[in-house]
C-alpha atoms as a PDB file:
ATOM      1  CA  UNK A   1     -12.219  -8.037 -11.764  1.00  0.00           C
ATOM      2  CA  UNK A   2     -14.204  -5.555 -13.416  1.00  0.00           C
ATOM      3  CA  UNK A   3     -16.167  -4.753 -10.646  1.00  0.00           C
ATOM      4  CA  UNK A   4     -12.738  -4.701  -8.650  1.00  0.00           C
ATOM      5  CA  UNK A   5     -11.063  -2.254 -11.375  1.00  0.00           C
ATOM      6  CA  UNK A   6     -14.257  -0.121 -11.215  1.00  0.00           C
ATOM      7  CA  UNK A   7     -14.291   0.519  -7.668  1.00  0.00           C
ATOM      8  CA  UNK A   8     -10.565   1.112  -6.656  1.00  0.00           C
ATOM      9  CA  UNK A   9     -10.122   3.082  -9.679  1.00  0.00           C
ATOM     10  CA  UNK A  10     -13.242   5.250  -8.748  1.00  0.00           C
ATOM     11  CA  UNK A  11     -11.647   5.994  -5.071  1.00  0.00           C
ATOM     12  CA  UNK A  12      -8.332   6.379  -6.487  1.00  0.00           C
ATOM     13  CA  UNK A  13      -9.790   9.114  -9.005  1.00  0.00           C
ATOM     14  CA  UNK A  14     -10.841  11.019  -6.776  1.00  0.00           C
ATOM     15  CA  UNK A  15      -8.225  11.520  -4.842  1.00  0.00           C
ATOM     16  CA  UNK A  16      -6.042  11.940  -7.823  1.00  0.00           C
ATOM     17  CA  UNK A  17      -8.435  14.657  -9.166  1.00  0.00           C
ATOM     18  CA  UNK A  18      -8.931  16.328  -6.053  1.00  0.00           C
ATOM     19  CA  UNK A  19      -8.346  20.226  -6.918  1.00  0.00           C
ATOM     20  CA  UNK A  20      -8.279  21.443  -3.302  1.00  0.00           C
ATOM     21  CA  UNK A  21      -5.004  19.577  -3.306  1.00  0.00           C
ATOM     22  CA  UNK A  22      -1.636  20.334  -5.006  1.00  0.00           C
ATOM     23  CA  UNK A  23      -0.276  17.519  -6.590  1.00  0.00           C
ATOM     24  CA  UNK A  24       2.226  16.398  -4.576  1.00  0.00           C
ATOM     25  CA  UNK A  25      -0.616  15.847  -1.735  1.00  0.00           C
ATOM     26  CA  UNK A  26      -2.042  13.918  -4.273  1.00  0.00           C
ATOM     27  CA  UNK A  27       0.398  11.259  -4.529  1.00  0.00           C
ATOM     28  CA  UNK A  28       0.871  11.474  -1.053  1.00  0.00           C
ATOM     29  CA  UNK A  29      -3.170  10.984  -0.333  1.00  0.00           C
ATOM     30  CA  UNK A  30      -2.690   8.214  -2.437  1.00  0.00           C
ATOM     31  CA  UNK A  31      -0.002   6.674  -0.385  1.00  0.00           C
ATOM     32  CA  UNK A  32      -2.125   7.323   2.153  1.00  0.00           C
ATOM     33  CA  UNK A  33      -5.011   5.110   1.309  1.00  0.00           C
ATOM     34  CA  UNK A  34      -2.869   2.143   0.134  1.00  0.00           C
ATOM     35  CA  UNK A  35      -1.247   2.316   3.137  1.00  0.00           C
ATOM     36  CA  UNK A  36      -4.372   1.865   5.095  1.00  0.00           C
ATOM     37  CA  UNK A  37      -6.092  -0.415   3.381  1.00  0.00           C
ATOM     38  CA  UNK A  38      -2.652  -2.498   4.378  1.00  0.00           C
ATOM     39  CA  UNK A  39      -2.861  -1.035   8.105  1.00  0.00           C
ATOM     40  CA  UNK A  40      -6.609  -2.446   7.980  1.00  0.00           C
ATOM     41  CA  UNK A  41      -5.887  -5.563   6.730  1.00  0.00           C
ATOM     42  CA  UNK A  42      -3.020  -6.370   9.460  1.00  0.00           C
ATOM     43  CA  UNK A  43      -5.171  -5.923  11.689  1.00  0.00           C
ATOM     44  CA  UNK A  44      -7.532  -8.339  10.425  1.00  0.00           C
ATOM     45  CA  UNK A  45      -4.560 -10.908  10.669  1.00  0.00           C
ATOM     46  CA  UNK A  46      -2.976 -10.542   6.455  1.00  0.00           C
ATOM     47  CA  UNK A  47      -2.056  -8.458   3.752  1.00  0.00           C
ATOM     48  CA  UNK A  48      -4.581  -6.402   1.408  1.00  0.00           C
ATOM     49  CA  UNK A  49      -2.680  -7.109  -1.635  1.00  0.00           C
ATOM     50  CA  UNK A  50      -3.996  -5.979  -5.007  1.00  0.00           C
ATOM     51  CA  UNK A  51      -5.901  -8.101  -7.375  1.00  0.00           C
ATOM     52  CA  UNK A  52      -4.806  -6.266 -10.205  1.00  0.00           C
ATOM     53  CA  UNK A  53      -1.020  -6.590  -8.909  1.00  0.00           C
ATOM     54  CA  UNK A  54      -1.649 -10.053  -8.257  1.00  0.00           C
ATOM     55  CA  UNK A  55      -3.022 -10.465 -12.148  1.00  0.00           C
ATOM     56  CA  UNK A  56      -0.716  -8.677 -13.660  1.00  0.00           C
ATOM     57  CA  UNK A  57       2.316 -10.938 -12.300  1.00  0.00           C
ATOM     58  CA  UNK A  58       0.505 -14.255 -13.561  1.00  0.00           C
ATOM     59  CA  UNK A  59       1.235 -13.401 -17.582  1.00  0.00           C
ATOM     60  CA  UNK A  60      -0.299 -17.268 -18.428  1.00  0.00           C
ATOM     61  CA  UNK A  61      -3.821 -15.495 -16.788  1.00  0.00           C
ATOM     62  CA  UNK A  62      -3.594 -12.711 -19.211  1.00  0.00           C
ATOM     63  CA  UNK A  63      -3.073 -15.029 -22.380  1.00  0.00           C
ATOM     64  CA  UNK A  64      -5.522 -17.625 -21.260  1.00  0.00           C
ATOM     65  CA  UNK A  65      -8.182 -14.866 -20.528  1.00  0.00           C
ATOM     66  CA  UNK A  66      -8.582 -12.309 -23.221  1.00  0.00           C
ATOM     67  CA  UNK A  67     -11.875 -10.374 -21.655  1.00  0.00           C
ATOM     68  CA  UNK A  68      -9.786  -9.977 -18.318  1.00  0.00           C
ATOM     69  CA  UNK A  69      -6.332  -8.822 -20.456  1.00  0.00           C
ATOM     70  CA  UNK A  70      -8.565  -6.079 -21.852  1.00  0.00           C
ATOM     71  CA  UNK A  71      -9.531  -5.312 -18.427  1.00  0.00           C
ATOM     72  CA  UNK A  72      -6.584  -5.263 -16.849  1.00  0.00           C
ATOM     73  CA  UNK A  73      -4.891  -3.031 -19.864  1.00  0.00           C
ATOM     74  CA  UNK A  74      -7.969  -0.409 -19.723  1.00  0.00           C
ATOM     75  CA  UNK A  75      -7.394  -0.153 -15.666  1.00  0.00           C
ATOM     76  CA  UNK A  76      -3.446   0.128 -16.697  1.00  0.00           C
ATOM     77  CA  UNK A  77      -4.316   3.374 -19.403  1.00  0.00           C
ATOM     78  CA  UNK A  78      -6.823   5.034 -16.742  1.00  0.00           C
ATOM     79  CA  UNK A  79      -4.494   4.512 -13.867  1.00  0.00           C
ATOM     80  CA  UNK A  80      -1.474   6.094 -15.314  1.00  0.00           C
ATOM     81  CA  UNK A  81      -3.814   9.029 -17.304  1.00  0.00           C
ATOM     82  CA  UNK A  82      -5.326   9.779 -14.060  1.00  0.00           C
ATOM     83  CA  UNK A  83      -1.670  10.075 -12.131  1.00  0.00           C
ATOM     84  CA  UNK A  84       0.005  12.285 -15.210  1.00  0.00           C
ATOM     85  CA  UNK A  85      -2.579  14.355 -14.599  1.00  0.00           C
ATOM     86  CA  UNK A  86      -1.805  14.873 -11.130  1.00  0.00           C
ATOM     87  CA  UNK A  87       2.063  15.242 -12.105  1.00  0.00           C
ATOM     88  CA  UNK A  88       0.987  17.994 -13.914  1.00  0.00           C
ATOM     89  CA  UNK A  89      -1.548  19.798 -11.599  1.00  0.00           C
ATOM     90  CA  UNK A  90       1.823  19.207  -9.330  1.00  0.00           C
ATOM     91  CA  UNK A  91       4.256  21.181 -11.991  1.00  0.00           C
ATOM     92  CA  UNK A  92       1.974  23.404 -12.275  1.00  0.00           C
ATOM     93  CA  UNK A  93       1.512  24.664  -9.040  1.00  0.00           C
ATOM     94  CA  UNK A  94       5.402  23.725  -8.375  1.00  0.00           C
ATOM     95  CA  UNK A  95       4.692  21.044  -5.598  1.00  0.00           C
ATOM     96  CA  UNK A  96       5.877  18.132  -8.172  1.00  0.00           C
ATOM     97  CA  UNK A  97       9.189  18.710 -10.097  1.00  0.00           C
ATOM     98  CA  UNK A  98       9.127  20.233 -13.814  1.00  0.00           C
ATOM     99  CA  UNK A  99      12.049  17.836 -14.977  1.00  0.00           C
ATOM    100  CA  UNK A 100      10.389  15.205 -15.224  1.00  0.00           C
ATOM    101  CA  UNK A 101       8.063  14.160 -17.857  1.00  0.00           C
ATOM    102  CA  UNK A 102       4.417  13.304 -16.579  1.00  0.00           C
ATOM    103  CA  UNK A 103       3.724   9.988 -18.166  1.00  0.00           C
ATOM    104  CA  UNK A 104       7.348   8.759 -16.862  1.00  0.00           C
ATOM    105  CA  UNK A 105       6.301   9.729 -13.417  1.00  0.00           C
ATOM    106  CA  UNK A 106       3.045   8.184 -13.765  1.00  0.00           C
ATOM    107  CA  UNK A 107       4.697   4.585 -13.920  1.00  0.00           C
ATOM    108  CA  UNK A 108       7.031   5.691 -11.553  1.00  0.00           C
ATOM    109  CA  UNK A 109       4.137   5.862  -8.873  1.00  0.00           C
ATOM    110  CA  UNK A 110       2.265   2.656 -10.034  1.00  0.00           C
ATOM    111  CA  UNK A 111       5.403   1.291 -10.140  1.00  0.00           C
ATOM    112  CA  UNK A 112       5.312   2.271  -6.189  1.00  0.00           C
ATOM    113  CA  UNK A 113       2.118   1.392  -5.251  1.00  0.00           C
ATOM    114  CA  UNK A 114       1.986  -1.904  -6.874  1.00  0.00           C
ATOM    115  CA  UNK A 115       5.245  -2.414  -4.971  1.00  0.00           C
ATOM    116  CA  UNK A 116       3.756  -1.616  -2.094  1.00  0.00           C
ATOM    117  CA  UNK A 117       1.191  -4.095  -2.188  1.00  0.00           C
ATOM    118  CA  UNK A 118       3.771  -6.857  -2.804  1.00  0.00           C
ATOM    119  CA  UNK A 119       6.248  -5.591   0.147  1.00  0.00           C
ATOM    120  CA  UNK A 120       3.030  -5.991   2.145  1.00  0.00           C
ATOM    121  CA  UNK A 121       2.698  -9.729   1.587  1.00  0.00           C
ATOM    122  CA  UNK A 122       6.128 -10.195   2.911  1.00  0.00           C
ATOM    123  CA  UNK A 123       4.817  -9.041   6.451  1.00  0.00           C
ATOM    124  CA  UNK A 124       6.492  -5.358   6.169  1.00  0.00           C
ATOM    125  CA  UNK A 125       5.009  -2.703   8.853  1.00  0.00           C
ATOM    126  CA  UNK A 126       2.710   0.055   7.367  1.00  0.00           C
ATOM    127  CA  UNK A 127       5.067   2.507   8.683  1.00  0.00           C
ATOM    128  CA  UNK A 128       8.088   1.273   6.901  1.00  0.00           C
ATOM    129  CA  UNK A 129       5.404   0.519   3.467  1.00  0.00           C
ATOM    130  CA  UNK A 130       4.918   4.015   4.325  1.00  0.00           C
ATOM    131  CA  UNK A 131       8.959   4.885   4.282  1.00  0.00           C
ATOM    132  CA  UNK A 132       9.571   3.039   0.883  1.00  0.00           C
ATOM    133  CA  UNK A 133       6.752   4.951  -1.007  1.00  0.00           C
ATOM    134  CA  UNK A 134       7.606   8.321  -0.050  1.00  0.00           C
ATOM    135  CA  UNK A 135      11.390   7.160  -0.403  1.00  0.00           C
ATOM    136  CA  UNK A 136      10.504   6.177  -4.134  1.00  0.00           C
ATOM    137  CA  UNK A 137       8.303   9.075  -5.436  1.00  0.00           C
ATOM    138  CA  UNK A 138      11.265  12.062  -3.754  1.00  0.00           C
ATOM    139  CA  UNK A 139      12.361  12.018  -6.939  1.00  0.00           C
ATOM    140  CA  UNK A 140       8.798  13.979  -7.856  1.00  0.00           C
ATOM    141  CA  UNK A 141       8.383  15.783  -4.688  1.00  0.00           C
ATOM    142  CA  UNK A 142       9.342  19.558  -3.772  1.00  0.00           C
END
């Protein structure tokens, strides 16, 4: 897992970071990769899924497993830190909306994603995975 955390967080970063973007590209770069990573995967015949989505809806894994708890929370406070900071790169240069508060959004989009990756079990397109997402972060968008 912490290997796992490490090196989806570490791509994710960077995108998140990325000042050559506005903010709103950002989120939608972000999209972007989830939604290939599940394009990839159907092609290979399943779902990418996430194992941190997948860990996260097993609470008994979290109280029987303190080490990986404190992993998953520490991926949980980077995650959202990283995308409040895009929310705000986004207000700033008025691609992302100033009404709404940048820690709120943050959940909003890894609320999102880590829908995303469930949809995606269920068999759902990429195209329409790509539909919802956008659909659910408009409320950020310009």
């Amino acid at each position: 897992m912490q290997h796992y955390v490490a090196t989806t967080g570490a791509r994710q970063s960077v995108i998140l970071a990325d000042e050559e973007l506005t903010g709103a590209e950002r989120l939608r770069a972000l999209v972007d990769v989830v939604v290939d990573e599940e394009l990839q995967a159907a092609n290979r015949g399943h779902a990418a899924g996430c194992m941190v989505v997948q860990s996260l809806m097993n609470p008994d894994l979290r109280e029987r497993d303190e080490r990986l708890a404190r992993i998953l929370d520490r991926d949980l406070r980077a995650r959202l830190s990283h995308l409040s900071g895009a929310i705000r790169a986004g207000q700033v240069d008025g691609s992302i909306s100033k009404g709404v508060d940048p820690d709120d959004g943050a959940v909003l989009v890894s609320t999102v994603i880590s829908g995303l990756r469930v949809t995606a079990q269920t068999g759902v397109d990429v195209e329409t995975l790509r539909r919802i997402a956008l659909a659910g972060l408009s409320s950020l968008l310009h």
